[in-house]
Protein backbone atom coordinates (compact mmCIF):
# COMPACT_ATOMS: atom_id res chain seq x y z
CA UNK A 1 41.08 142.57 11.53
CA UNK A 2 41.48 139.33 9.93
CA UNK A 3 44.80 138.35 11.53
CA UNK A 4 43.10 139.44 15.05
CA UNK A 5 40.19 136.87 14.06
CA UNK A 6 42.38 134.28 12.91
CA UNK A 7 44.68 134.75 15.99
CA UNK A 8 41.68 134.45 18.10
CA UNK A 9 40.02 130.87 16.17
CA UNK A 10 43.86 129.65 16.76
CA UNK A 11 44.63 130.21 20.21
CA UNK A 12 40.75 128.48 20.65
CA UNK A 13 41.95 125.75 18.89
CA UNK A 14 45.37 125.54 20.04
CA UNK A 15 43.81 125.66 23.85
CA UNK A 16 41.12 123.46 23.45
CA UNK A 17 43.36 120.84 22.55
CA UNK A 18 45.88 121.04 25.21
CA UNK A 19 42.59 120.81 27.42
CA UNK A 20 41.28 117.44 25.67
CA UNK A 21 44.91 116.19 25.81
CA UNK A 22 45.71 116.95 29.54
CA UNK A 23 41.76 115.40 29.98
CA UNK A 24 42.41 112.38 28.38
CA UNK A 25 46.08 112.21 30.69
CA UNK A 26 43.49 113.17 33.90
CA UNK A 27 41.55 110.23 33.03
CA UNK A 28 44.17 107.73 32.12
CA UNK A 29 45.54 108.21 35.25
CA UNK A 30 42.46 107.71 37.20
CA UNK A 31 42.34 104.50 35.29
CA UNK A 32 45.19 102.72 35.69
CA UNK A 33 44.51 104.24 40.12
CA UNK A 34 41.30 101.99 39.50
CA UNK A 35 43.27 99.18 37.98
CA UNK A 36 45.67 98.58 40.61
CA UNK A 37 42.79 99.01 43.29
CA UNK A 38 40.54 95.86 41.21
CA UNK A 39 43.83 93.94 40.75
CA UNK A 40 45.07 94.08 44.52
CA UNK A 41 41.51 92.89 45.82
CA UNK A 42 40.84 90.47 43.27
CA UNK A 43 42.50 86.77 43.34
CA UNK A 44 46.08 86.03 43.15
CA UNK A 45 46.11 83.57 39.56
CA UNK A 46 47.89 82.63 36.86
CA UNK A 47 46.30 84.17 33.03
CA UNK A 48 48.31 81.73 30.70
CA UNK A 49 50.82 78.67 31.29
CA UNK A 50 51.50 77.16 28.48
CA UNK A 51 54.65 74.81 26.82
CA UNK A 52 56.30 76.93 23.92
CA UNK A 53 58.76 75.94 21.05
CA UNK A 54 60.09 79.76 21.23
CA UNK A 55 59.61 82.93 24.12
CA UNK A 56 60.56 86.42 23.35
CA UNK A 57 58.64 88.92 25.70
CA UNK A 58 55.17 89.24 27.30
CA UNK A 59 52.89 88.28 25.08
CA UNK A 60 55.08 87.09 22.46
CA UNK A 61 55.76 83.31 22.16
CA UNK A 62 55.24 80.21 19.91
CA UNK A 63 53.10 77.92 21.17
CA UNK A 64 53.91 73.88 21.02
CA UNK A 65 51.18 72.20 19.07
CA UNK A 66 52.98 68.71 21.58
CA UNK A 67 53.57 68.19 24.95
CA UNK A 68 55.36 64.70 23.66
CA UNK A 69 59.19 65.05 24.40
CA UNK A 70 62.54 62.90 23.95
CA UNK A 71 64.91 62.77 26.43
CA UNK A 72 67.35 65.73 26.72
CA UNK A 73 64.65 67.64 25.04
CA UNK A 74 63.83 71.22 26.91
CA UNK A 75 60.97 71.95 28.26
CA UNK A 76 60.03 75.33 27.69
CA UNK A 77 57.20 77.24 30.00
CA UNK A 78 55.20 80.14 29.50
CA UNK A 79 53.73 81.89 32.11
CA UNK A 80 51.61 84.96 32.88
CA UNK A 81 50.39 85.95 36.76
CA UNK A 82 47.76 88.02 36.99
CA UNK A 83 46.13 90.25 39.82
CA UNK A 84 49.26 90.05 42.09
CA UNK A 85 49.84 92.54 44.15
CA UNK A 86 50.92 96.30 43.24
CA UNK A 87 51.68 98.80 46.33
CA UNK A 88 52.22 102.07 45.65
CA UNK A 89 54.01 104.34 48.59
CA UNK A 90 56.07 107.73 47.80
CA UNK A 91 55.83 107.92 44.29
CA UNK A 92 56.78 104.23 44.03
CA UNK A 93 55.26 101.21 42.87
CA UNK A 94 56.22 97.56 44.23
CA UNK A 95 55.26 94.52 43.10
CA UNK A 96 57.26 90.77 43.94
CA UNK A 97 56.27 86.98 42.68
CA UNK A 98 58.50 84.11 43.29
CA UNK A 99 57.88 80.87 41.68
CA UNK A 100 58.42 77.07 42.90
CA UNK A 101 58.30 74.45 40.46
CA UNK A 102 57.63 70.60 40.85
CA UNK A 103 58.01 67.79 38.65
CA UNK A 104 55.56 65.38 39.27
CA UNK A 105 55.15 61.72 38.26
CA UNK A 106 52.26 59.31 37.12
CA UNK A 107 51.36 58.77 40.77
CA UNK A 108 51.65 62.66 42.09
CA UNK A 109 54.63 61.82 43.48
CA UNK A 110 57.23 64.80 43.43
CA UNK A 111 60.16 63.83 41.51
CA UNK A 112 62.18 67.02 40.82
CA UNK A 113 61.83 70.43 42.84
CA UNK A 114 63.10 73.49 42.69
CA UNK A 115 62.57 76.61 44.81
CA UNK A 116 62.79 80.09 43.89
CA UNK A 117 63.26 79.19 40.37
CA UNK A 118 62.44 82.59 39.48
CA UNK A 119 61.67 85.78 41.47
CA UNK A 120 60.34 88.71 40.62
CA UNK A 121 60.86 91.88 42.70
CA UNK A 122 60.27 95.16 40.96
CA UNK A 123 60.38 98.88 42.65
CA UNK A 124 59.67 101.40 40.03
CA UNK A 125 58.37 104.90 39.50
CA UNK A 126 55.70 103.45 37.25
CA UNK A 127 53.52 100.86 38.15
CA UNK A 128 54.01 97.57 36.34
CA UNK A 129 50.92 95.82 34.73
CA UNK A 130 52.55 92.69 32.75
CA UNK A 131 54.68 90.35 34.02
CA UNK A 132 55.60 86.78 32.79
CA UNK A 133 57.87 84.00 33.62
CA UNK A 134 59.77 82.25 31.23
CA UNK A 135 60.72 78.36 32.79
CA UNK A 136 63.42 75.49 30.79
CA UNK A 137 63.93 72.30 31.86
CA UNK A 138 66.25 69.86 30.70
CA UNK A 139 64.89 66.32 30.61
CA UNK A 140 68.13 64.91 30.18
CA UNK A 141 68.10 62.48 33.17
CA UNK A 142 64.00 61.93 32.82
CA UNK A 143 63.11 58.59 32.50
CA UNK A 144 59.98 57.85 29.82
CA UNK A 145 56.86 58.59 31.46
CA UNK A 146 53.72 61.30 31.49
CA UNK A 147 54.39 63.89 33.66
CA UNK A 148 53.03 67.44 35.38
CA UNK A 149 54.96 70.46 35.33
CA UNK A 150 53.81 71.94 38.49
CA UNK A 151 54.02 76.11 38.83
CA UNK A 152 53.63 77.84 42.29
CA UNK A 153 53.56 81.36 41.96
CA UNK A 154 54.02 83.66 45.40
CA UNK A 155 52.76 86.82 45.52
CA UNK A 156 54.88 88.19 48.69
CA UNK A 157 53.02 91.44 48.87
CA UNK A 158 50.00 90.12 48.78
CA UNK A 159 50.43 87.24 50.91
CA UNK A 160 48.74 84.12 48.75
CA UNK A 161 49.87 81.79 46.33
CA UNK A 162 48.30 80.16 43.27
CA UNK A 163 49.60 77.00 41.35
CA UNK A 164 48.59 75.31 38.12
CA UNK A 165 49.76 71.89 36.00
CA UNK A 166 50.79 71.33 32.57
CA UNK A 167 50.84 67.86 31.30
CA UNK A 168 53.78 66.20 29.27
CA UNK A 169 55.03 62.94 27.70
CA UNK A 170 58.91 61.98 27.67
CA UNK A 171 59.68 59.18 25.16
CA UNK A 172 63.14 57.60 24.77
């Protein structure tokens, strides 16, 4: 009688478990549905840009406490999009983000340019959430002057762009 009742308290435990577990996997899901639906209609942006001494994944870099440079110093670039575009079609998830970057003097003027410096074109059978870009310049052949590093990020599936400015110094 006893191993009956403790077989019985068992499989009620054992059962109510796999029922909070596959509930809490039910509502996960539903979650991260919800996600991508907020982050495809809100703006197209750009979270964090910020000059580093060291990158090493999303979310994990070491911040400069100086945007003053010498020449044929690197400039390193940390960058995080946020609300691009995810589309989901036949079990697969889609996202792409290309970036420009300019090089822009004193006056505004556009002094170095580079398109496509990095793209970003992920098909996967899990939708991505974090993404960051990781830009280095060489200010070898930069004359001394203050200067914007200029990011334009492209979200291709969702059709916008978004673009923001970090100041720096380049001394001899």
């Amino acid at each position: 009688m006893k191993r009956v009742f403790l077989f019985l308290v068992v499989s009620l435990f054992l059962g109510s478990s796999l029922s909070f577990a596959q509930d809490y996997d039910k509502e996960i899901k539903r979650l991260k549905q919800k996600i991508i639906e907020l982050q495809n209609k809100a703006p197209f942006g750009i979270e964090k840009m910020l000059p580093c001494k060291k990158i090493f994944n999303f979310g994990m870099y070491v911040p400069t406490e100086s945007t003053s440079l010498r020449k044929g110093d690197t400039l390193l670039i940390y960058i995080e999009p946020k609300n691009f575009f995810i589309s989901s079609r036949d079990g697969m998830y889609e996202t792409w983000i290309t970036e420009d970057i300019n090089i822009l003097d004193e006056k505004g003027n556009v002094v170095f340019k580079k398109t496509n410096m990095v793209e970003s074109h992920i098909v996967s059978k899990s939708p991505i959430f974090d993404i960051f870009f990781q830009n280095s310049l060489n200010l070898g052949g930069v004359p001394e002057g203050h200067y914007k590093f200029r990011a334009i990020l492209y979200d291709k599936l969702k059709g916008t762009s978004t673009y923001k400015d970090v100041d720096f110094y380049v001394s001899k």
